[in-house]
N, C-alpha and C. Protein backbone atom coordinates (compact mmCIF):
# COMPACT_ATOMS: atom_id res chain seq x y z
N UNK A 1 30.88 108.15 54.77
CA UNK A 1 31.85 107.93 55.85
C UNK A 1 31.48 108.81 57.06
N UNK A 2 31.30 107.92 58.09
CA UNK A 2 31.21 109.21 59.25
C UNK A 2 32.26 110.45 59.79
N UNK A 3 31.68 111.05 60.41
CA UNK A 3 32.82 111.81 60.71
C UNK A 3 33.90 111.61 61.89
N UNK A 4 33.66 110.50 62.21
CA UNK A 4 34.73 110.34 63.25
C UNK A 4 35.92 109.41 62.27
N UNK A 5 35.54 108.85 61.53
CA UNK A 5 36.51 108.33 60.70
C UNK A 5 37.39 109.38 59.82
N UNK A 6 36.55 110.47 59.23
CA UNK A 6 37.26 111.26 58.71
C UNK A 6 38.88 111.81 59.58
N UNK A 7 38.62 111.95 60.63
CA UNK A 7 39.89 112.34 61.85
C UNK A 7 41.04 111.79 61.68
N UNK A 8 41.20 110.47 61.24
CA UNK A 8 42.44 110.18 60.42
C UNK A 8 42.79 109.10 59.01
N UNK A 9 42.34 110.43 58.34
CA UNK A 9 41.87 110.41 56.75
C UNK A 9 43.23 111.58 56.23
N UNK A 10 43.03 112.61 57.19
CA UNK A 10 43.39 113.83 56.62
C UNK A 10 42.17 114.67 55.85
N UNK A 11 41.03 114.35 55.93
CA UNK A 11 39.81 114.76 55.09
C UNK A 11 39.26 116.02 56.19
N UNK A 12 38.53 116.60 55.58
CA UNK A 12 37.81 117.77 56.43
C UNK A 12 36.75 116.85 56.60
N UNK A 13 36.80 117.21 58.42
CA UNK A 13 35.11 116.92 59.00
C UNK A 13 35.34 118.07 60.03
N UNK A 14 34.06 117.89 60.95
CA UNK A 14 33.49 118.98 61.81
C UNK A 14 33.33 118.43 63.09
N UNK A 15 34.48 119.16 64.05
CA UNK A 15 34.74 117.81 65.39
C UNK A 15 33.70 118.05 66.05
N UNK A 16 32.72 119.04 65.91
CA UNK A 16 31.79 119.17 66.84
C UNK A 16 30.63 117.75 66.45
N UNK A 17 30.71 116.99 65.46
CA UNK A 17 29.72 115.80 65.59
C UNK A 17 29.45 115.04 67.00
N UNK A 18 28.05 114.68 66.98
CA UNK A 18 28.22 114.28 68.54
C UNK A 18 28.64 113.14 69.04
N UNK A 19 28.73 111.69 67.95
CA UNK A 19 29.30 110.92 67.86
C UNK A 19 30.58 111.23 69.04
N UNK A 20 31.71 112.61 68.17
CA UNK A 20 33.01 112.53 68.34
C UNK A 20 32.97 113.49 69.88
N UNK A 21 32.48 113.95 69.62
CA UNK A 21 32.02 115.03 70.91
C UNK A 21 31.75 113.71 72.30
N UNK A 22 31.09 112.96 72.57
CA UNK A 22 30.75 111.85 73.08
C UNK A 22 31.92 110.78 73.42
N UNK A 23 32.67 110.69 72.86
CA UNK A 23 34.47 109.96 73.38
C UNK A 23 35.33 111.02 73.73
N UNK A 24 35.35 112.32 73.01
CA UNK A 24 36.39 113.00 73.22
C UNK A 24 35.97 113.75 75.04
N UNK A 25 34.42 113.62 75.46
CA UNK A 25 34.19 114.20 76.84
C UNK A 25 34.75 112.93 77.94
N UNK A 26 34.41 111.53 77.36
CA UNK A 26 34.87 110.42 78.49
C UNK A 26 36.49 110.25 78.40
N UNK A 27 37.27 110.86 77.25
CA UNK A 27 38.74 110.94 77.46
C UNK A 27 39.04 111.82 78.36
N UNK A 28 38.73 112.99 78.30
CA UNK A 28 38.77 114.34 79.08
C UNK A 28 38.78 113.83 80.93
N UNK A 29 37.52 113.00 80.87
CA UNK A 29 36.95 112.78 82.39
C UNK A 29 38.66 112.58 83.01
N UNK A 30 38.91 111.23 81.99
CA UNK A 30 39.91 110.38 82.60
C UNK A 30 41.18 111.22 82.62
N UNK A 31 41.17 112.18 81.74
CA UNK A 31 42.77 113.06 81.70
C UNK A 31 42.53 113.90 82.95
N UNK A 32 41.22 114.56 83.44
CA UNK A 32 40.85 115.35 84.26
C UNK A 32 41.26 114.39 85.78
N UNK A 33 41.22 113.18 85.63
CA UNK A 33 41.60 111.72 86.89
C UNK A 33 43.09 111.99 87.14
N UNK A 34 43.89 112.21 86.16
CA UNK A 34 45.28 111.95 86.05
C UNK A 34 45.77 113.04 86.39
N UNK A 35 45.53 114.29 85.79
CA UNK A 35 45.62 115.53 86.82
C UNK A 35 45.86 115.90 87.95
N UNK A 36 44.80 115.30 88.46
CA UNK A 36 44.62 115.04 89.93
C UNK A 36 45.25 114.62 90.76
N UNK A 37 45.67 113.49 90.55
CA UNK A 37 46.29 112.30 90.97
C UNK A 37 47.51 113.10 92.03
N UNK A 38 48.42 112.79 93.01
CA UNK A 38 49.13 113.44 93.86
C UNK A 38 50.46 112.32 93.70
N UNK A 39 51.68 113.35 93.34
CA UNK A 39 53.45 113.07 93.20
C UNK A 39 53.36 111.87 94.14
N UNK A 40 52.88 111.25 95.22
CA UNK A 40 53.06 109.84 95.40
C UNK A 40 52.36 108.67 95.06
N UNK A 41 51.79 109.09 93.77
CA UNK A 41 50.53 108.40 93.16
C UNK A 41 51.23 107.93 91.68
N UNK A 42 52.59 107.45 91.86
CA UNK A 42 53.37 106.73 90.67
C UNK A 42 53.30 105.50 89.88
N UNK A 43 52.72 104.48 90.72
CA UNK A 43 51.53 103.72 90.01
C UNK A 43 51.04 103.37 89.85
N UNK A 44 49.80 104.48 90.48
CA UNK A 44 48.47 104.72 89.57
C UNK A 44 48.47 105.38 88.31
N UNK A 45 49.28 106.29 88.70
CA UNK A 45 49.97 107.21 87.14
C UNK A 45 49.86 106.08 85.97
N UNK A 46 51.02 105.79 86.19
CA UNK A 46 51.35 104.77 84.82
C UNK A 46 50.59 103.97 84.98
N UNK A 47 49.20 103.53 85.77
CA UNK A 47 48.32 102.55 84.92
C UNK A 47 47.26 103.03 84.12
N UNK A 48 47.08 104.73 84.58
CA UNK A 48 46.39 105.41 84.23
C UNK A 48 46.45 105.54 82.70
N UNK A 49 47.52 105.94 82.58
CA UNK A 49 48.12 106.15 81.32
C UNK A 49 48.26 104.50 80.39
N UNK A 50 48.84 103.98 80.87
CA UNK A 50 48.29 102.68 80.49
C UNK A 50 46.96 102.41 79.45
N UNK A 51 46.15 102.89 80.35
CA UNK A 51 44.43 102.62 79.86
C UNK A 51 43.97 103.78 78.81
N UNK A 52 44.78 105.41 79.05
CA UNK A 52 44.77 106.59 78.19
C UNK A 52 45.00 106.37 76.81
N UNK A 53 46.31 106.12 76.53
CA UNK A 53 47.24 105.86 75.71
C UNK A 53 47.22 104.94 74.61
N UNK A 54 47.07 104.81 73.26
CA UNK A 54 47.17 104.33 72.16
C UNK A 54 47.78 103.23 72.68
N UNK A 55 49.09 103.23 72.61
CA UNK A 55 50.26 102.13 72.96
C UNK A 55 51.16 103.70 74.33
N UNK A 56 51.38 102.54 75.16
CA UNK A 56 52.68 103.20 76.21
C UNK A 56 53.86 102.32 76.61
N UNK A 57 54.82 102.69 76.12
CA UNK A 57 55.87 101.58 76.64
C UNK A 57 56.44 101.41 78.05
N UNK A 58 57.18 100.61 78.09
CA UNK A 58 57.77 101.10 79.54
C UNK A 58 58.48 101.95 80.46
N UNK A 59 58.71 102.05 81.68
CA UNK A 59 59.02 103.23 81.95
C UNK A 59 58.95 105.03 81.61
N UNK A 60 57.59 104.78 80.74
CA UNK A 60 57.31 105.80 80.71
C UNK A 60 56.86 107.33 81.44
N UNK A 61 57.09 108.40 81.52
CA UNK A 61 56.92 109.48 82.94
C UNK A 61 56.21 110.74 82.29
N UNK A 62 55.15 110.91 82.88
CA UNK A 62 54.50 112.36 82.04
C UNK A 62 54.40 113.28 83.59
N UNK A 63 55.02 114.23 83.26
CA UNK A 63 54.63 115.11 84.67
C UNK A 63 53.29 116.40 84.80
N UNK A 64 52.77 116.19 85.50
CA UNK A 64 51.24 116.66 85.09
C UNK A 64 51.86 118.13 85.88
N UNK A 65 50.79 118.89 85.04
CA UNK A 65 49.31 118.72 84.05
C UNK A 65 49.90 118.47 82.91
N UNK A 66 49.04 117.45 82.13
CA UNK A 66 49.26 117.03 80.95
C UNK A 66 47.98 117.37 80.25
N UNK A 67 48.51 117.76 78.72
CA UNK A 67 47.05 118.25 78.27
C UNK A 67 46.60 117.58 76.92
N UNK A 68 45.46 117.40 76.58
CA UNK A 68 45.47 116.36 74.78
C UNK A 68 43.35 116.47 74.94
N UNK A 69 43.58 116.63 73.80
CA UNK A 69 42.26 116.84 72.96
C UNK A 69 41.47 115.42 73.70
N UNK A 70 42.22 114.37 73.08
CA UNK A 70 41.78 113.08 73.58
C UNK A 70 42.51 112.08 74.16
N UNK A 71 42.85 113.15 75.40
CA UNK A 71 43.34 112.44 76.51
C UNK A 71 44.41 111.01 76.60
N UNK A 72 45.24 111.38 75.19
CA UNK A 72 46.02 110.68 74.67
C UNK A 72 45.30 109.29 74.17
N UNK A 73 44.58 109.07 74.01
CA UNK A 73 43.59 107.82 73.40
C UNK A 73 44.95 107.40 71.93
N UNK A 74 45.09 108.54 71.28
CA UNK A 74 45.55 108.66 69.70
C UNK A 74 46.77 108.82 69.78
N UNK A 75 47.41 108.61 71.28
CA UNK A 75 49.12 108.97 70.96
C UNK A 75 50.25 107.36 70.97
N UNK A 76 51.10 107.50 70.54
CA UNK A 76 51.62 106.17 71.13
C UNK A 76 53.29 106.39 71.27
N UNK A 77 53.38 106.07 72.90
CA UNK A 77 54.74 106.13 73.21
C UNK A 77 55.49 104.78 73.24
N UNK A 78 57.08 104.96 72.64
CA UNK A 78 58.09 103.65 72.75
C UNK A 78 58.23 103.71 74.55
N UNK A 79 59.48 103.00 74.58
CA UNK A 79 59.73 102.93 76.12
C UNK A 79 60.77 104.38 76.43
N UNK A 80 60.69 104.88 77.84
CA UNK A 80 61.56 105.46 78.64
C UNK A 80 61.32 107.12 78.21
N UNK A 81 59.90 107.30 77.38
CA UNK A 81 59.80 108.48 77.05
C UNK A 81 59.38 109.49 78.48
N UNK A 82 59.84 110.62 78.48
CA UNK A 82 59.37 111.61 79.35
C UNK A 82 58.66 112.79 79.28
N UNK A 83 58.21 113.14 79.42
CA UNK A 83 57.47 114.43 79.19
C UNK A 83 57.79 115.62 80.40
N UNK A 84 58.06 116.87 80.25
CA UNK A 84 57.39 117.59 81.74
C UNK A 84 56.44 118.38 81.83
N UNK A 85 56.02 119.14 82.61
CA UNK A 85 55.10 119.65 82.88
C UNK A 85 54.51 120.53 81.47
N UNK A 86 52.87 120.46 81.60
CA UNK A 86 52.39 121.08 80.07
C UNK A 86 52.39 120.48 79.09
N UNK A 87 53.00 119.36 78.88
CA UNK A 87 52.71 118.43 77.86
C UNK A 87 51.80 118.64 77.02
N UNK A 88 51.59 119.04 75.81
CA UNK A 88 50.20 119.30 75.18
C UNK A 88 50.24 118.29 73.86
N UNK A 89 49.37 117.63 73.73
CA UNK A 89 48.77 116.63 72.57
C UNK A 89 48.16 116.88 72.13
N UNK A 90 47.75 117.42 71.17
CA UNK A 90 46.64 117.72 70.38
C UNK A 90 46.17 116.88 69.92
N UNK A 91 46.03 115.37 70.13
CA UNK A 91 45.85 114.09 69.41
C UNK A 91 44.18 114.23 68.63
N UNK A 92 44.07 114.72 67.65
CA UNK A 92 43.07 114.35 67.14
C UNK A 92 43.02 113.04 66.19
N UNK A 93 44.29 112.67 66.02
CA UNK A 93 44.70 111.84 64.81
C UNK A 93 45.99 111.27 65.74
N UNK A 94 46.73 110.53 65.47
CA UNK A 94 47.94 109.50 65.65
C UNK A 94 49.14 110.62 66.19
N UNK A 95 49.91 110.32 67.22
CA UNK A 95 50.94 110.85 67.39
C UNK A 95 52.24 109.57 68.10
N UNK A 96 52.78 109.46 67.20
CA UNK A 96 54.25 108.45 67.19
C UNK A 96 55.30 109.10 68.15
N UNK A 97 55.83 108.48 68.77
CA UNK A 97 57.11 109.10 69.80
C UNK A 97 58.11 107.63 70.23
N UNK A 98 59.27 108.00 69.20
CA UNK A 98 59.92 106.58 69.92
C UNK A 98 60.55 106.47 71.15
N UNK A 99 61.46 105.48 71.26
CA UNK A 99 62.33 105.03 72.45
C UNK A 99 63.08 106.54 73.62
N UNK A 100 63.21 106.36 74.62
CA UNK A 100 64.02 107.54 74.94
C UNK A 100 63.88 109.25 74.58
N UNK A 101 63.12 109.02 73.86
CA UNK A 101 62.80 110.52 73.40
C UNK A 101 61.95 111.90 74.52
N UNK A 102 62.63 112.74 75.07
CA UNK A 102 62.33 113.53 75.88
C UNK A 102 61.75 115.25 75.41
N UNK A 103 60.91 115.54 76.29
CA UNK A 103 59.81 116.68 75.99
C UNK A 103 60.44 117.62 77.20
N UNK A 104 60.85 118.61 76.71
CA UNK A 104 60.89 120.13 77.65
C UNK A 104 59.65 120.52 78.14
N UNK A 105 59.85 121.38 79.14
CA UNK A 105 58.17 122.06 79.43
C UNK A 105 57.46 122.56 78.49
N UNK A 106 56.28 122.92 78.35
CA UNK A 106 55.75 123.94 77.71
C UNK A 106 55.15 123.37 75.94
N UNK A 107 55.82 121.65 75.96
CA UNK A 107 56.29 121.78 74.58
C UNK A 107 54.43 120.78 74.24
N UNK A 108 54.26 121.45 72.48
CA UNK A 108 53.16 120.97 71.89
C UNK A 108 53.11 120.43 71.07
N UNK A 109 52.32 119.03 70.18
CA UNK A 109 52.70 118.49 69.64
C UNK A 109 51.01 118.54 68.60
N UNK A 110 51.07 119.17 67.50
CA UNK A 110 49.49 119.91 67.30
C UNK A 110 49.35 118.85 65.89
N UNK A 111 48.18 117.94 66.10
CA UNK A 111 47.95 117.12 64.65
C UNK A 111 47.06 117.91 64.19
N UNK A 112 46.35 118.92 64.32
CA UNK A 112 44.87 119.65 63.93
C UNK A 112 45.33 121.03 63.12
N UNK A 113 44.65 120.90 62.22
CA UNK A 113 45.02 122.27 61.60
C UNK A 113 43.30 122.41 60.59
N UNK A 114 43.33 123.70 60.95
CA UNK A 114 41.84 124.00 60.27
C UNK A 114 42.18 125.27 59.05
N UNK A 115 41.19 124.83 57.50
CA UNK A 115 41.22 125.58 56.28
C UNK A 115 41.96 126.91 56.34
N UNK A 116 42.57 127.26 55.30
CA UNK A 116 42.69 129.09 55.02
C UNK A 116 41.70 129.50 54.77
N UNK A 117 40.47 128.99 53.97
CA UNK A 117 39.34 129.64 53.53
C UNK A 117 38.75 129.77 54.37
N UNK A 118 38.22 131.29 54.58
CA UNK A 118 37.43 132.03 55.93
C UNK A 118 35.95 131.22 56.10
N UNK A 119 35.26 131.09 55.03
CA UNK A 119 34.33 130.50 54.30
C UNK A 119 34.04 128.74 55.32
N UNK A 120 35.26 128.00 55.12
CA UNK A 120 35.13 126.75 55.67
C UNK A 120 35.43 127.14 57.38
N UNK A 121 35.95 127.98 57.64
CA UNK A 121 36.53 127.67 58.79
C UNK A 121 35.49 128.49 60.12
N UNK A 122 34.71 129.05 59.44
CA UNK A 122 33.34 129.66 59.76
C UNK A 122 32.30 128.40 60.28
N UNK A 123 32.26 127.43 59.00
CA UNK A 123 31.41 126.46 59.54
C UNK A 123 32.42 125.25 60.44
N UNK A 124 33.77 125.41 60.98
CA UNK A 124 34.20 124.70 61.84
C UNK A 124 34.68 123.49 61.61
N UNK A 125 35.32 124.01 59.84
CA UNK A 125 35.99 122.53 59.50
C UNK A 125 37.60 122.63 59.82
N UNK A 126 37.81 121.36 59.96
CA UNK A 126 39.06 120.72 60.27
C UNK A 126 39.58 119.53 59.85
N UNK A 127 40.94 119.75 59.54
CA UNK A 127 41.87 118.47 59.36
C UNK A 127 42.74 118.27 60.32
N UNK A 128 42.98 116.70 60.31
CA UNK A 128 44.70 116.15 61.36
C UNK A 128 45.09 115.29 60.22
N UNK A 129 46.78 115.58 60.69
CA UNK A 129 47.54 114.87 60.00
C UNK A 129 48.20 114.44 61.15
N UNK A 130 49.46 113.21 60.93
CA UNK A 130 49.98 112.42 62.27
C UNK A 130 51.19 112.97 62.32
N UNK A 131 51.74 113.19 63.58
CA UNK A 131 52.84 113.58 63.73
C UNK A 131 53.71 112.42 64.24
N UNK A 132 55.08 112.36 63.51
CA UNK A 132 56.20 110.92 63.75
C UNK A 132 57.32 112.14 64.43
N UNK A 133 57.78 111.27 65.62
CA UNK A 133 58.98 111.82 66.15
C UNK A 133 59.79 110.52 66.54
N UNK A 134 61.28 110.24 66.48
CA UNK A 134 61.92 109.74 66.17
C UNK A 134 62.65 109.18 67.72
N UNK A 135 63.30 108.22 67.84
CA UNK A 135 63.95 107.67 68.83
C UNK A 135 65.01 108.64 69.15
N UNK A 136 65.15 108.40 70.73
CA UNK A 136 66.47 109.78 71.30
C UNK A 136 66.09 110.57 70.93
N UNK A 137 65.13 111.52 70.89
CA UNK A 137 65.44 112.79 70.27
C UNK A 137 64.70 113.84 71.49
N UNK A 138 65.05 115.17 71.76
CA UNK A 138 65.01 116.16 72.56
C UNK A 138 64.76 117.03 72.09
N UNK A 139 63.23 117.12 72.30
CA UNK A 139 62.50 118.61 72.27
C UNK A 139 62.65 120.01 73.43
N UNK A 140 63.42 121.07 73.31
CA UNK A 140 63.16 122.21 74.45
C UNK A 140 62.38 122.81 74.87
N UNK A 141 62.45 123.12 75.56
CA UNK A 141 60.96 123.92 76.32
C UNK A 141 60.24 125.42 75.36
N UNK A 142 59.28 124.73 75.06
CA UNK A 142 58.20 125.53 74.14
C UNK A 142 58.00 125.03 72.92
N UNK A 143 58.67 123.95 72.36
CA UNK A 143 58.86 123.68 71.09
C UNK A 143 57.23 123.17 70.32
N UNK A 144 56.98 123.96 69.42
CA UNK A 144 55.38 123.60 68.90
C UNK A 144 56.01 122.46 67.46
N UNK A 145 55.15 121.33 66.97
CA UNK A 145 54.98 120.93 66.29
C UNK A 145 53.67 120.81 65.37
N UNK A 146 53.90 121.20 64.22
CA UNK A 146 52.77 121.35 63.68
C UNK A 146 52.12 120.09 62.50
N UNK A 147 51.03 119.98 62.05
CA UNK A 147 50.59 118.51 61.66
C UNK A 147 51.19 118.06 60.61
N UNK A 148 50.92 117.18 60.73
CA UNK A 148 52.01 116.24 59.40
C UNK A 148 53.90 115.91 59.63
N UNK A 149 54.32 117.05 60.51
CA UNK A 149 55.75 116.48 60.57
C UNK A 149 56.52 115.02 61.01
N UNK A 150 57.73 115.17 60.37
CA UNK A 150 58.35 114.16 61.04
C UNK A 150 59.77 114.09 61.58
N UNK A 151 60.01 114.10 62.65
CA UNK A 151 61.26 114.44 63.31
C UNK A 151 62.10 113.08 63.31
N UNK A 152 63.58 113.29 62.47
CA UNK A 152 64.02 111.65 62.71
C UNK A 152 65.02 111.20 64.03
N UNK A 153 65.80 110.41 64.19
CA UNK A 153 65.94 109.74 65.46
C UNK A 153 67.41 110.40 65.87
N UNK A 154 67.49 110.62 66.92
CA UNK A 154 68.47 111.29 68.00
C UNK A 154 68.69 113.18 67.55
N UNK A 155 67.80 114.00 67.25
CA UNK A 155 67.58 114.91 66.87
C UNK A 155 67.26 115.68 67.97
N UNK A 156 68.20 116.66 68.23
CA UNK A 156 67.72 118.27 68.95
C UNK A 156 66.84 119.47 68.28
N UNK A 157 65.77 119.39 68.84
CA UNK A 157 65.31 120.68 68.54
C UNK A 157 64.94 121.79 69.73
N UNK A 158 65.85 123.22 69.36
CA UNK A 158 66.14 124.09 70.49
C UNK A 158 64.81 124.48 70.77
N UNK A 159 65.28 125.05 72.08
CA UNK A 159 63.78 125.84 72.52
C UNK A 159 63.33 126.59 72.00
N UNK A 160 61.63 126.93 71.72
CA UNK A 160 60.71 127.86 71.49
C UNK A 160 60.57 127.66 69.64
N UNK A 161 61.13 126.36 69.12
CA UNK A 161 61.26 125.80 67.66
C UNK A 161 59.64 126.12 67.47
N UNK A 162 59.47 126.40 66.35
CA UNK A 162 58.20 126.19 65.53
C UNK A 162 58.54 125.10 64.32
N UNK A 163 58.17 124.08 64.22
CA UNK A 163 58.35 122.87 63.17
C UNK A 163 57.21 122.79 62.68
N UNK A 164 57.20 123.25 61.56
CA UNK A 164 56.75 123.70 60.38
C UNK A 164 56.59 122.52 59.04
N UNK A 165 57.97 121.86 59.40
CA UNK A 165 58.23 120.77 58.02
C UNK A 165 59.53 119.82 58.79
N UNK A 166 59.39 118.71 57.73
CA UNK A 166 60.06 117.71 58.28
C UNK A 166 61.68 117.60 58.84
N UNK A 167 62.18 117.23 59.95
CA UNK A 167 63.62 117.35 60.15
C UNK A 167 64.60 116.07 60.14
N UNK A 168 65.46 116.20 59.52
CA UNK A 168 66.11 114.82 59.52
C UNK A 168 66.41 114.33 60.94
N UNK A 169 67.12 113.04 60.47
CA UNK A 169 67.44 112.59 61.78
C UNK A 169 69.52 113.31 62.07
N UNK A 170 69.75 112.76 63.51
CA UNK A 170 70.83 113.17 63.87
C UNK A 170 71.39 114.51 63.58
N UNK A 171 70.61 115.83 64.15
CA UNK A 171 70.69 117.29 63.63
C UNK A 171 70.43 118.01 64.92
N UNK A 172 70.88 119.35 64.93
CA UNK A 172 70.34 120.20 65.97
C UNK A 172 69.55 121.08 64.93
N UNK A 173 68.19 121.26 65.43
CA UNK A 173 67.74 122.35 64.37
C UNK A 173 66.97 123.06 65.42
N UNK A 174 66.65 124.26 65.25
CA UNK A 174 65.97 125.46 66.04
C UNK A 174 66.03 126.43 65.06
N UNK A 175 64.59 127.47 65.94
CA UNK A 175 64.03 128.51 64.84
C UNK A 175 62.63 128.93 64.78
N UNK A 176 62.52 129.89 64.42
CA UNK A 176 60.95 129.93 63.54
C UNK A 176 60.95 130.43 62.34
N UNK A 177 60.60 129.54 61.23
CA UNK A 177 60.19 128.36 61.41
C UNK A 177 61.40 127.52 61.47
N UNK A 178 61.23 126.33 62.36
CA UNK A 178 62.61 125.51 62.58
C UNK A 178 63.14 125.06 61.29
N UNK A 179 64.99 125.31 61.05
CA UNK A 179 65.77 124.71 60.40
C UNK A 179 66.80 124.14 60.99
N UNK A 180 67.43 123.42 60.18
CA UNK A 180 68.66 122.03 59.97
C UNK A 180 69.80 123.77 60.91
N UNK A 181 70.78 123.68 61.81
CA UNK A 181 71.56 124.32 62.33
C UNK A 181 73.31 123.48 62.14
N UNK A 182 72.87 121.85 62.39
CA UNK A 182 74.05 121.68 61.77
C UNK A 182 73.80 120.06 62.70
N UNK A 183 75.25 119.11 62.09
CA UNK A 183 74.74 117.84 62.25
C UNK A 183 75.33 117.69 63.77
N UNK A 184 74.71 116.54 64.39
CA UNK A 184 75.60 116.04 65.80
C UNK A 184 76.83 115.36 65.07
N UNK A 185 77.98 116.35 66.16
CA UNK A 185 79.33 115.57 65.47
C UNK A 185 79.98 115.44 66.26
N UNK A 186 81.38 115.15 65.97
CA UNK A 186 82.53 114.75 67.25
C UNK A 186 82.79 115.75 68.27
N UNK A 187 82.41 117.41 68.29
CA UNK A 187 82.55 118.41 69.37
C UNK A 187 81.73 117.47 70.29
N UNK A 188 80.45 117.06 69.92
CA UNK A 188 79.61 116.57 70.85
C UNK A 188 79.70 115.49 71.43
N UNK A 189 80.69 114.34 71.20
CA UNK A 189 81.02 113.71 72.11
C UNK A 189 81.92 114.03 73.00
N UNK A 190 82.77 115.20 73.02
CA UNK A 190 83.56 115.66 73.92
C UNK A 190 83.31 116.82 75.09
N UNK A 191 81.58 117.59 74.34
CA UNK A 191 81.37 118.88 75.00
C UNK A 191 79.78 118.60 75.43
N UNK A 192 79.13 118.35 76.51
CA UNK A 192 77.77 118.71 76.49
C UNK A 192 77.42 119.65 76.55
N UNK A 193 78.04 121.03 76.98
CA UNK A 193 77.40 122.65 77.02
C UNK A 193 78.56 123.03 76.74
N UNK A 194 78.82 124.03 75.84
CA UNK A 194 79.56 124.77 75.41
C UNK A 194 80.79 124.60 76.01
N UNK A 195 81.76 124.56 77.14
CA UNK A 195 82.77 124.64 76.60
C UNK A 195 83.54 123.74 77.91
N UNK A 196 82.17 123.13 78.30
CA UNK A 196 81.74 121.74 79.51
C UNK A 196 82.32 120.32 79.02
N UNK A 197 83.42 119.72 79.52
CA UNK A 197 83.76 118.59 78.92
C UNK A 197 83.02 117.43 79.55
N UNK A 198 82.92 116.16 78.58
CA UNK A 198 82.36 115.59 79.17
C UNK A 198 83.25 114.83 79.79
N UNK A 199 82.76 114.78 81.52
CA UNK A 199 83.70 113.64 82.21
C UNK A 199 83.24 112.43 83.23
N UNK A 200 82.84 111.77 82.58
CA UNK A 200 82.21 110.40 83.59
C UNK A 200 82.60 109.19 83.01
């Protein structure tokens, strides 16, 4: 099996192959395009991304700099997702994001994780696993995700979360490493910030 297939296997390969080395520099070019690009350049943006992107739904908004291994090639967004500034993808492997689901600054979403053994990680091996995140759901600013999780649908996770392991759906959880804090309930249809009613 080559090693670019290994990438989403979950199997150890060595990303420096040149095969993989060789797509992951012409993703880069194009993420390095999008960068660039200037706040009245809205769509070119989204065609950009368009052509980046695994799957992108509609109305989708990433506010640059946006950052990803492979230039989001491996990610795939539902519709009306947002991102802001710093966006980081680690897409070595698949990253799922449904409907409505919004990204704080700062926040990372890491499919790559390399051996404990000093031994392997010397010669520069690595695994990805895919990360699933769930419809409605709100990540805060800094929040890292680490490979393999799965976040389920209309779920808060507070700022500066480390997610570690899987979170249900309909929960506020925050932490390091992030846990369950407690479910969305009826305070929350009456309060959006503490002690802020809701009135519209």
């Amino acid at each position: 099996m080559a090693m670019k297939d290994k990438m989403h296997t979950g199997e150890l390969y060595l990303p420096g192959d040149e095969e993989i080395l060789k797509e992951q520099k012409k993703c880069q070019e194009r993420l390095y395009e999008f960068n660039q690009t200037r706040p009245s350049e809205g769509e070119k943006r989204q065609q950009m991304l368009k052509e980046m992107f695994a799957e992108l739904g509609e109305n989708c908004y990433i506010e640059p700099p946006f950052h990803a291994n492979f230039g989001g090639r491996h990610v795939h967004f539902g519709n009306n997702v947002y991102a802001n500034f710093n966006f980081t993808a680690v897409d070595d492997t698949h990253i799922y994001v449904g409907d409505y689901t919004m990204f704080g600054p700062n926040v990372t979403l890491a499919t790559a994780g390399h051996p404990i053994l000093p031994e392997l990680r010397k010669q520069a091996y690595q695994y990805n696993m895919p990360i699933h995140i769930g419809r409605n759901c709100w990540l805060g600013s800094g929040v890292c995700v680490m490979p393999g999780v799965t976040i389920g649908d209309n779920t808060v996770i507070g700022a500066g979360s480390v997610v570690t392991k899987d979170i249900p759906a309909n929960v506020v959880a925050y932490g390091i490493p992030c846990k369950v804090i407690r479910e969305i309930n009826e305070h929350d249809k009456e309060y959006y910030f503490k002690d802020r009613k809701i009135e519209l």
